[in-house]
PDB file of N, CA and C in Angstrom:
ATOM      1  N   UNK A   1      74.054 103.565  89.563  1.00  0.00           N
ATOM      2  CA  UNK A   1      74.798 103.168  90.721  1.00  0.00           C
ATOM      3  C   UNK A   1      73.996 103.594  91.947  1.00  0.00           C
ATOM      4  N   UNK A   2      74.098 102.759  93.201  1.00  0.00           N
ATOM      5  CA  UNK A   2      73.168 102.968  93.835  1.00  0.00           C
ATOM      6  C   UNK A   2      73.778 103.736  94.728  1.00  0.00           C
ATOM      7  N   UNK A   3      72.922 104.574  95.458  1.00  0.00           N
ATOM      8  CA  UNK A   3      73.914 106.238  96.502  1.00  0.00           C
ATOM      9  C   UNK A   3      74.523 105.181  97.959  1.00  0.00           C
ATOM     10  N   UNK A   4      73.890 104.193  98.144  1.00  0.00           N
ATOM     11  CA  UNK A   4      74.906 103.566  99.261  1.00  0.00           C
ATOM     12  C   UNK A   4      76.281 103.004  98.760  1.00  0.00           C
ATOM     13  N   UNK A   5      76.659 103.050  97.255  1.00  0.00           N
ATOM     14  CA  UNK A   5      77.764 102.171  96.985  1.00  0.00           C
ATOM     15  C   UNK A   5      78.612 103.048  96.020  1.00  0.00           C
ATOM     16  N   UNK A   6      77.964 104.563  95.905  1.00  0.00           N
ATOM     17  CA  UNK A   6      78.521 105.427  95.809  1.00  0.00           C
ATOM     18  C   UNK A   6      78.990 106.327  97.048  1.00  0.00           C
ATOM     19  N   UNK A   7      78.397 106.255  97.934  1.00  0.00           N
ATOM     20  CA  UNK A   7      79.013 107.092  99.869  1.00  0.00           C
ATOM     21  C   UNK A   7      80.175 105.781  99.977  1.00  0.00           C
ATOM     22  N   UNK A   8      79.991 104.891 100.094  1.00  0.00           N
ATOM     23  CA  UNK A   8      81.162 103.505 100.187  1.00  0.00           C
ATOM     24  C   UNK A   8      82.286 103.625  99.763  1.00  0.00           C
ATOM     25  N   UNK A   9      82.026 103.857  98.213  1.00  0.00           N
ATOM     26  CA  UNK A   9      83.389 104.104  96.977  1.00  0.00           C
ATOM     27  C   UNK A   9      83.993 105.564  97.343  1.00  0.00           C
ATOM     28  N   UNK A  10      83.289 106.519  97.956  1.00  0.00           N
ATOM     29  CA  UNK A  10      83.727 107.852  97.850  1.00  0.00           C
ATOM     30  C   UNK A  10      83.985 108.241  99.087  1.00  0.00           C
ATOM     31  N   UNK A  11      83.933 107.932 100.373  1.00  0.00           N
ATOM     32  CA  UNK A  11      84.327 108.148 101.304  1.00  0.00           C
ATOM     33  C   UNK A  11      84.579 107.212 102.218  1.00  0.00           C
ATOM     34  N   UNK A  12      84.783 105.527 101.975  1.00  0.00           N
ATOM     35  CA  UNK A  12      85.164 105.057 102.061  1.00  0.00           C
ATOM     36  C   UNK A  12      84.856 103.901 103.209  1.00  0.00           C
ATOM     37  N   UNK A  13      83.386 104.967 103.907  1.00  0.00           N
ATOM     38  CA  UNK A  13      82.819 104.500 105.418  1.00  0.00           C
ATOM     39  C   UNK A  13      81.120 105.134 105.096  1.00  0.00           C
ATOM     40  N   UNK A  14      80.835 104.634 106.226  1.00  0.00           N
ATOM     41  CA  UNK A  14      79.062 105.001 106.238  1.00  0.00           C
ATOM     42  C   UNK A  14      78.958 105.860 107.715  1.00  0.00           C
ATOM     43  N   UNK A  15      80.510 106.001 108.044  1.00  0.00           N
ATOM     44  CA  UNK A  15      80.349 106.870 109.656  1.00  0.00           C
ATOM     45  C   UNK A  15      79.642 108.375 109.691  1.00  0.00           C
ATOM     46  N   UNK A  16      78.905 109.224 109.703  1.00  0.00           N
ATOM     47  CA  UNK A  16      78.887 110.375 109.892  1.00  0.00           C
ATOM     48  C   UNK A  16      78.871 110.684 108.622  1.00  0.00           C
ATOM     49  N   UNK A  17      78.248 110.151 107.269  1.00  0.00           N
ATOM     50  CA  UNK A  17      78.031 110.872 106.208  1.00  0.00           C
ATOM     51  C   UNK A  17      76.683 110.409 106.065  1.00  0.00           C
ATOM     52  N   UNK A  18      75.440 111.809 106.297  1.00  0.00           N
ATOM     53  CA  UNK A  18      74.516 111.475 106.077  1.00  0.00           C
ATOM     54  C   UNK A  18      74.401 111.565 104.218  1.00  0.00           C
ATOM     55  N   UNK A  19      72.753 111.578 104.283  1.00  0.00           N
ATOM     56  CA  UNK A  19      72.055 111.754 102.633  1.00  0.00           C
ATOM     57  C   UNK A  19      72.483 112.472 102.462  1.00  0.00           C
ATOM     58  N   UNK A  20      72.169 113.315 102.822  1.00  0.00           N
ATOM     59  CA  UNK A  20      72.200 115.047 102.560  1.00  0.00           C
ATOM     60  C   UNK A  20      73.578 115.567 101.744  1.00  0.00           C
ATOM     61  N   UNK A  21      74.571 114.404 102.099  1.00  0.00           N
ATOM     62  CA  UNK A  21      76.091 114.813 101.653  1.00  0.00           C
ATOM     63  C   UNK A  21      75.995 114.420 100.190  1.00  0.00           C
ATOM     64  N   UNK A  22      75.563 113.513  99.863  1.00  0.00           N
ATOM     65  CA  UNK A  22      75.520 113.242  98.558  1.00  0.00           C
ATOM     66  C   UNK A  22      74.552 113.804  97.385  1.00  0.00           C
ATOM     67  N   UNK A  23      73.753 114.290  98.331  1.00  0.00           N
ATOM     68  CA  UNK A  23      72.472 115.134  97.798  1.00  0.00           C
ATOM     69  C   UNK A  23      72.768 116.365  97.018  1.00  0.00           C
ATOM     70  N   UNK A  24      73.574 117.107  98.006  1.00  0.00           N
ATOM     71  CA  UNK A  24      74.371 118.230  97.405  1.00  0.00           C
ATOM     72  C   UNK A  24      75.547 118.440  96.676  1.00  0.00           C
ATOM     73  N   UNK A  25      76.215 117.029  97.187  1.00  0.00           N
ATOM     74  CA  UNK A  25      77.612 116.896  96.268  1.00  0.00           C
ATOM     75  C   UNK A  25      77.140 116.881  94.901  1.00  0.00           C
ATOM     76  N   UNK A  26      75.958 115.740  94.561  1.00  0.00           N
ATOM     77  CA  UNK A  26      75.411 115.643  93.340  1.00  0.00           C
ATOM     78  C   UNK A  26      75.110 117.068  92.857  1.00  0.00           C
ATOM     79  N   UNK A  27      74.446 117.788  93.324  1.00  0.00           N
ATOM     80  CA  UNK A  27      73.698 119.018  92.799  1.00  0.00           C
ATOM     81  C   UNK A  27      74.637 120.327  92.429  1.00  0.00           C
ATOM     82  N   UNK A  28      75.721 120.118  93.063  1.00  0.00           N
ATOM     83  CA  UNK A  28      77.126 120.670  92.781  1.00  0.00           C
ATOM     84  C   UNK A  28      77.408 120.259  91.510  1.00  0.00           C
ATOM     85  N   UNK A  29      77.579 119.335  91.512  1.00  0.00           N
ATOM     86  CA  UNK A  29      78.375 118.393  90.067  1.00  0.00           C
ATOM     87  C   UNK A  29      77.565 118.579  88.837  1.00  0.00           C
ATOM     88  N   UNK A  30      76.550 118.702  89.426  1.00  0.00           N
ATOM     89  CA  UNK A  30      75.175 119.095  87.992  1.00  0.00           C
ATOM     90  C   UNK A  30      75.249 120.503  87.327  1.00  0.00           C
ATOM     91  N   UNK A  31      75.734 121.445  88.752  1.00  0.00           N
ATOM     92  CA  UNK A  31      75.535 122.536  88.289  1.00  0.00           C
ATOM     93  C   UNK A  31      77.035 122.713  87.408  1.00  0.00           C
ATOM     94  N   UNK A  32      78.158 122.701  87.664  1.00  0.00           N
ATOM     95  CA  UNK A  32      79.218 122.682  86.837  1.00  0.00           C
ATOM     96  C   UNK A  32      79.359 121.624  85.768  1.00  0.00           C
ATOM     97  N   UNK A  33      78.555 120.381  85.400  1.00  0.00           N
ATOM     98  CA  UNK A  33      78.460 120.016  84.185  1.00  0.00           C
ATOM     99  C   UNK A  33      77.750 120.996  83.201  1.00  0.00           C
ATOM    100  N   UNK A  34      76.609 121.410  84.060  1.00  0.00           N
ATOM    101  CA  UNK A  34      75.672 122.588  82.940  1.00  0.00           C
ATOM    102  C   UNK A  34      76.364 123.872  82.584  1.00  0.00           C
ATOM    103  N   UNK A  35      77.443 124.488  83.354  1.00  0.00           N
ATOM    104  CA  UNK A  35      78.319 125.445  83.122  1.00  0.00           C
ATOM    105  C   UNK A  35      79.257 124.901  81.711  1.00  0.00           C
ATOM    106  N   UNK A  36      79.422 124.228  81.692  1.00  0.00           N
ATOM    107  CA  UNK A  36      80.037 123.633  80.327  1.00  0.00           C
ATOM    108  C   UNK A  36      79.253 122.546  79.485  1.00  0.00           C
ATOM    109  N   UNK A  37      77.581 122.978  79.522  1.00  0.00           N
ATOM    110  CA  UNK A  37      77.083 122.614  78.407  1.00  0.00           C
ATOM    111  C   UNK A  37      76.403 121.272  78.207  1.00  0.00           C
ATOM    112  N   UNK A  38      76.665 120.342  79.413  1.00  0.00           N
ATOM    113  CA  UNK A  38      76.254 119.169  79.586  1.00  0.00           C
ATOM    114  C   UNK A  38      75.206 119.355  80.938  1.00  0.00           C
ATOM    115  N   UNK A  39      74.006 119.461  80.412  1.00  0.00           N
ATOM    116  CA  UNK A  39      73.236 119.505  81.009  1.00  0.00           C
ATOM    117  C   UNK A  39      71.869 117.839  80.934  1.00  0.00           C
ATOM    118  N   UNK A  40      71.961 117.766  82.566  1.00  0.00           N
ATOM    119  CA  UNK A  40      71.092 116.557  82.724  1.00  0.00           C
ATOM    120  C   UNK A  40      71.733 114.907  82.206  1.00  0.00           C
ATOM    121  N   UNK A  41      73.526 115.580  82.373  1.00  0.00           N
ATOM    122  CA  UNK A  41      74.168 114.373  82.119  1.00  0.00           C
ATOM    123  C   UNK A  41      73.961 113.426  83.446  1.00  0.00           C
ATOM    124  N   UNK A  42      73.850 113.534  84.556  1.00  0.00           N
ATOM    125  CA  UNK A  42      73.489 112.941  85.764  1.00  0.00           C
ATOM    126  C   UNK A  42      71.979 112.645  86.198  1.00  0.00           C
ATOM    127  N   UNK A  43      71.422 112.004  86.031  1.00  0.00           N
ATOM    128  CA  UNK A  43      69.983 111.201  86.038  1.00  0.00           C
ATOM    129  C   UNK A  43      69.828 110.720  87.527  1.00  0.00           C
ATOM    130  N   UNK A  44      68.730 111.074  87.541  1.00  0.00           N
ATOM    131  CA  UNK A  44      68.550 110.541  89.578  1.00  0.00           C
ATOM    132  C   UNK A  44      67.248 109.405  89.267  1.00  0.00           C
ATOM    133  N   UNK A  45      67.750 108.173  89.463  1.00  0.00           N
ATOM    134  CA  UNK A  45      66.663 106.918  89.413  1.00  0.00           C
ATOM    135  C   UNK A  45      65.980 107.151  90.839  1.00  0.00           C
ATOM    136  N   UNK A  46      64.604 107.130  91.067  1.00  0.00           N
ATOM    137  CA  UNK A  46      64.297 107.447  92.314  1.00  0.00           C
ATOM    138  C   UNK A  46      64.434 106.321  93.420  1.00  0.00           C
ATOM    139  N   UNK A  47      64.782 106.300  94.181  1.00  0.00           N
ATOM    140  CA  UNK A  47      65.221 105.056  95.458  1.00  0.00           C
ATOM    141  C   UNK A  47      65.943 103.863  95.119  1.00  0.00           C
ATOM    142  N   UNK A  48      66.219 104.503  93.809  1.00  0.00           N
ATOM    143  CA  UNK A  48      67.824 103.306  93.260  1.00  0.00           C
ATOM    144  C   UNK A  48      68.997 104.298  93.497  1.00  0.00           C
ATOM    145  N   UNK A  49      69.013 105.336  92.608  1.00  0.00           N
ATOM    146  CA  UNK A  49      70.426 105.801  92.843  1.00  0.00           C
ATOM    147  C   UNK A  49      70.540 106.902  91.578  1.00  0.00           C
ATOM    148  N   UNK A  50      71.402 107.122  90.495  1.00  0.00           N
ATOM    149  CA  UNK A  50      71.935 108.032  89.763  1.00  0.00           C
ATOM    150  C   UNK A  50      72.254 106.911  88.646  1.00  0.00           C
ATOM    151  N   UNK A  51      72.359 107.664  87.465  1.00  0.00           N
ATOM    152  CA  UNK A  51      72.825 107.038  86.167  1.00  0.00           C
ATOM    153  C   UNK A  51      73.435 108.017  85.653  1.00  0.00           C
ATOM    154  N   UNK A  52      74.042 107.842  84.531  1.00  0.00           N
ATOM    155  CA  UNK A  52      74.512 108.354  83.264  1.00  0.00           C
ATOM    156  C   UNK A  52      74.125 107.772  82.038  1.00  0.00           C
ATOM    157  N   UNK A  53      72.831 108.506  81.430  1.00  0.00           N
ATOM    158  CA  UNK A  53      72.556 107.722  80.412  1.00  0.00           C
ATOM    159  C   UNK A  53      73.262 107.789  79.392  1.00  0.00           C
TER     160      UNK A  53
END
C-alpha cells in the first residue's frame, strides 16, 4: 500500500501530516509486533510504500 493512501485512509486529509508521521507511526508498530514475536511482519517497498508479505 502506498504511504500517500495510507496518510489518506488514516487521517483522513494531507493537511499538516508530514512523512515523518508515518515514518514513526510505522516504526512504533514494528516495534510492538516484535514484542510479541512477529518480527519484520511490516516490509517497507522503497518509494512505493509498505507490504505485508
Amino acid at each position: 500500500m502506498s504511504r500517500d493512501k495510507i496518510m489518506r485512509v488514516l487521517w483522513e486529509s494531507e493537511y499538516f501530516i508530514s512523512e515523518n508521521t508515518l515514518t514513526v507511526n510505522v516504526n512504533r508498530l514494528r516495534s510492538k509486533l516484535e514484542d510479541i514475536g512477529l518480527k519484520n511482519l511490516i516490509v517497507t517497498k522503497k518509494s512505493q510504500g509498505y507490504m505485508i508479505p
